[in-house]
N, C-alpha and C. Protein backbone atom coordinates (compact mmCIF):
# COMPACT_ATOMS: atom_id res chain seq x y z
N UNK A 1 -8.38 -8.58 -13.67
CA UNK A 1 -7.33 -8.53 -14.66
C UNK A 1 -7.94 -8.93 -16.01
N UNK A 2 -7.63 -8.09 -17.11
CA UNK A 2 -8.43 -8.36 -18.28
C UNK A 2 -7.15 -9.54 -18.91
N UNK A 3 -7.85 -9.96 -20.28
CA UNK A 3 -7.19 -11.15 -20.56
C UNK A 3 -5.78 -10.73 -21.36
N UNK A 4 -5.81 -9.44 -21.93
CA UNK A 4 -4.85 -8.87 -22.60
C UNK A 4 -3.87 -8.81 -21.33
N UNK A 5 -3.75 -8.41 -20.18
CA UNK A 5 -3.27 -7.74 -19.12
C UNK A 5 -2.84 -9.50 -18.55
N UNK A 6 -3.38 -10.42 -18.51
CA UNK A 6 -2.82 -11.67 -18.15
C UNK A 6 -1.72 -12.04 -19.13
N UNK A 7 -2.11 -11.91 -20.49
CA UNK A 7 -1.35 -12.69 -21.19
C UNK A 7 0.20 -11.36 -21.17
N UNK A 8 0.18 -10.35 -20.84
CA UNK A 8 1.52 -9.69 -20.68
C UNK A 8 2.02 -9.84 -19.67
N UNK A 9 1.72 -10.32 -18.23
CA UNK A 9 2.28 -10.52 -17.32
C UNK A 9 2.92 -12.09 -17.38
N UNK A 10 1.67 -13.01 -18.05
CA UNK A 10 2.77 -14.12 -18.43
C UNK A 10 4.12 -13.70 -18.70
N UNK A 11 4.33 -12.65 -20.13
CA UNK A 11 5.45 -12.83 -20.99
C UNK A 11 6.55 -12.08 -20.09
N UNK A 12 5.84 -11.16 -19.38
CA UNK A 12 7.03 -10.11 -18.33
C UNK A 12 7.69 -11.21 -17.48
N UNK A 13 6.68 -11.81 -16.74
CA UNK A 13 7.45 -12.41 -15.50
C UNK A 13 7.77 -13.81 -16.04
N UNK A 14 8.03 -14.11 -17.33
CA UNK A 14 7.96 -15.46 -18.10
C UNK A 14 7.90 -16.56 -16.82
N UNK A 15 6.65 -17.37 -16.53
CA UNK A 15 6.26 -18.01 -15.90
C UNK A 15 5.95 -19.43 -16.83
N UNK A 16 6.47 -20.51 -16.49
CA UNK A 16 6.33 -21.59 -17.24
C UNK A 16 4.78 -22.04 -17.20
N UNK A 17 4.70 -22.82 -18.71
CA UNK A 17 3.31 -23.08 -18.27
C UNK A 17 2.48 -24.01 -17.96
N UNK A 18 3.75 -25.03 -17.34
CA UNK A 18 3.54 -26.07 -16.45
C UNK A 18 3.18 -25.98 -15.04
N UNK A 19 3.98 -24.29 -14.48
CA UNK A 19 3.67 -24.33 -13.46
C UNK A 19 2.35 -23.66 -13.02
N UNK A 20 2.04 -22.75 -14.17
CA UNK A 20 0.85 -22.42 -14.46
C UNK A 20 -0.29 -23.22 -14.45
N UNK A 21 -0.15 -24.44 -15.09
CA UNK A 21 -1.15 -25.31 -15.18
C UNK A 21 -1.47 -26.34 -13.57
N UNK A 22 -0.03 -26.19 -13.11
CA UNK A 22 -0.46 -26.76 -11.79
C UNK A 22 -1.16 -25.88 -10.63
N UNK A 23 -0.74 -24.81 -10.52
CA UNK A 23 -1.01 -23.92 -9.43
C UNK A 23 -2.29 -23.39 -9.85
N UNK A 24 -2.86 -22.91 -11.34
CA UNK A 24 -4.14 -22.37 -11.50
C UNK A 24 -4.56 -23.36 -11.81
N UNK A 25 -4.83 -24.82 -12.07
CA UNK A 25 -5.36 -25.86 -12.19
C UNK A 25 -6.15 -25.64 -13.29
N UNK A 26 -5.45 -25.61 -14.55
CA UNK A 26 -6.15 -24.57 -15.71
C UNK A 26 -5.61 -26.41 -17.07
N UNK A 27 -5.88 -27.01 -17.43
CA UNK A 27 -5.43 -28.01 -18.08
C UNK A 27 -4.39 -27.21 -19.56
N UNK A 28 -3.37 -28.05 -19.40
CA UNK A 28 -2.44 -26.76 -20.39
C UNK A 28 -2.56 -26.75 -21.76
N UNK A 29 -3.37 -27.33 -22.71
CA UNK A 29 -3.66 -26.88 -23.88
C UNK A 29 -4.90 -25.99 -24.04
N UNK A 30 -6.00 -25.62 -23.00
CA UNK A 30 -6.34 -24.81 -23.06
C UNK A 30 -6.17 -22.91 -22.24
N UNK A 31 -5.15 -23.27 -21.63
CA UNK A 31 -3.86 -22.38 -21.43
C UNK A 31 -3.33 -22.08 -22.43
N UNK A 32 -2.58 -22.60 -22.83
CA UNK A 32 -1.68 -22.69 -24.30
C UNK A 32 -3.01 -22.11 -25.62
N UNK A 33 -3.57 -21.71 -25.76
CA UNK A 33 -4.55 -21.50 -26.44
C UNK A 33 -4.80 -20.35 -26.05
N UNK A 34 -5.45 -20.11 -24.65
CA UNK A 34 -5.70 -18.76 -24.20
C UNK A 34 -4.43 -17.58 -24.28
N UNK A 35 -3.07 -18.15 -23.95
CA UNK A 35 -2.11 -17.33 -23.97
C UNK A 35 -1.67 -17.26 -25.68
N UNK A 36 -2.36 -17.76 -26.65
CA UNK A 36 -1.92 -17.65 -28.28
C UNK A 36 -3.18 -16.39 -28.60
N UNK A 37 -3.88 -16.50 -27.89
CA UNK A 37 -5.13 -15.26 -28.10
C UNK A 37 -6.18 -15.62 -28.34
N UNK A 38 -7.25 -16.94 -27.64
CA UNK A 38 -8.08 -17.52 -27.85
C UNK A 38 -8.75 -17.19 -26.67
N UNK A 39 -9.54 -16.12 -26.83
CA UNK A 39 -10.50 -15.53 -25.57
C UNK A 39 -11.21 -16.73 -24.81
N UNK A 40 -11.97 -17.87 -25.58
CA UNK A 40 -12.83 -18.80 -25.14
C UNK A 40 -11.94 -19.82 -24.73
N UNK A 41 -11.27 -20.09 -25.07
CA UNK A 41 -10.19 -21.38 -24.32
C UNK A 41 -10.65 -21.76 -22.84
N UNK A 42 -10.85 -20.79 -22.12
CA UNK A 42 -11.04 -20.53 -20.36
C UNK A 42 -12.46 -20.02 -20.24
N UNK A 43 -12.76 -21.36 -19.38
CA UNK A 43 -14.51 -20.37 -18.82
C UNK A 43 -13.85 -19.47 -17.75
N UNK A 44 -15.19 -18.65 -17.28
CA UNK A 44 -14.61 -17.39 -16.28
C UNK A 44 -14.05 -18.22 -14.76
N UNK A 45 -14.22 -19.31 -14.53
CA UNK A 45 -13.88 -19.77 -13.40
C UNK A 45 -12.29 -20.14 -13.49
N UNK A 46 -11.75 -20.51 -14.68
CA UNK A 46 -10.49 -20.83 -15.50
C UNK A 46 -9.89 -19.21 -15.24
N UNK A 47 -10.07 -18.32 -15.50
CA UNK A 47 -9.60 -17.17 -15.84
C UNK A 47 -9.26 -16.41 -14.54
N UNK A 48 -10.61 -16.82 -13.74
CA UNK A 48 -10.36 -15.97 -12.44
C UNK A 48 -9.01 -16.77 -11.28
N UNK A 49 -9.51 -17.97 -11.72
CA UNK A 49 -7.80 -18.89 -10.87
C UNK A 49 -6.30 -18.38 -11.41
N UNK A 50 -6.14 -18.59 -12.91
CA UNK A 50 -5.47 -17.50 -13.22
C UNK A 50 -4.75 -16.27 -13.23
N UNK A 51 -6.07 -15.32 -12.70
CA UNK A 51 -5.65 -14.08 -12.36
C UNK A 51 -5.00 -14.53 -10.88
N UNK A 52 -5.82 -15.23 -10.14
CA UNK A 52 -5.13 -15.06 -8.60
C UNK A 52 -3.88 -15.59 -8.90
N UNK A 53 -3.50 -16.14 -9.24
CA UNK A 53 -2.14 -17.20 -9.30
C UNK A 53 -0.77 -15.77 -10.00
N UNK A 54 -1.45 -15.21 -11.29
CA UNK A 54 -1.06 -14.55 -11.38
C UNK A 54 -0.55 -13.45 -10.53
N UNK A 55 -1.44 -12.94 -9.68
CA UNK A 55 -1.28 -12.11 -8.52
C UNK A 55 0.00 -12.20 -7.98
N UNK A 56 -0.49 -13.30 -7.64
CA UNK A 56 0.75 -14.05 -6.19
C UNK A 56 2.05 -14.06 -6.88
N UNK A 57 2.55 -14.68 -8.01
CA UNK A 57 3.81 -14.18 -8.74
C UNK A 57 3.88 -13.06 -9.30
N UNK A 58 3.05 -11.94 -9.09
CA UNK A 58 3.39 -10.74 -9.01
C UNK A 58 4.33 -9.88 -7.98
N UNK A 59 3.37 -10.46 -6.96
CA UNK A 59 3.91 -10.30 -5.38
C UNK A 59 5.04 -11.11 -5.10
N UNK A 60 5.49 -11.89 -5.65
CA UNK A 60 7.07 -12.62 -5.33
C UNK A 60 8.08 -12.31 -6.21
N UNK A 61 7.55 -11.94 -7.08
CA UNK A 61 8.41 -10.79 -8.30
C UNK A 61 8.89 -9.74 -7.35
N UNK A 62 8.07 -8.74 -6.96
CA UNK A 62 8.39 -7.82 -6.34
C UNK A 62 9.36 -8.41 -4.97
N UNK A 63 9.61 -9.07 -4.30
CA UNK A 63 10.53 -9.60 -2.79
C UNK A 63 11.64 -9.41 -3.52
């Protein structure tokens, strides 16, 4: 998932970003940074937890 493509699924499935920060274990001001459009905010290990987490409330969107 590219980072443009994360930060729209945030806004679609408006996902808080508390719970974000717990489940992708991502610390939330550099969340909050990445989702304002700060490519570097997140190393790739940050990004790829992310995407999975993302995933999964994709897939519970859809139920």
């Amino acid at each position: 998932m590219t980072n443009q493509e994360m930060r729209d699924t945030v806004e679609r499935l408006n996902v808080e970003l508390f719970k974000m920060n717990y489940k992708a274990g991502v610390r939330l001001p550099n969340l909050e940074a990445f989702l304002a459009g700060d490519d570097d905010a997140l190393d790739d290990k940050a990004k790829e937890r992310l995407g999975k987490m993302l995933v999964q409330e994709i897939k519970k969107s859809k139920k």
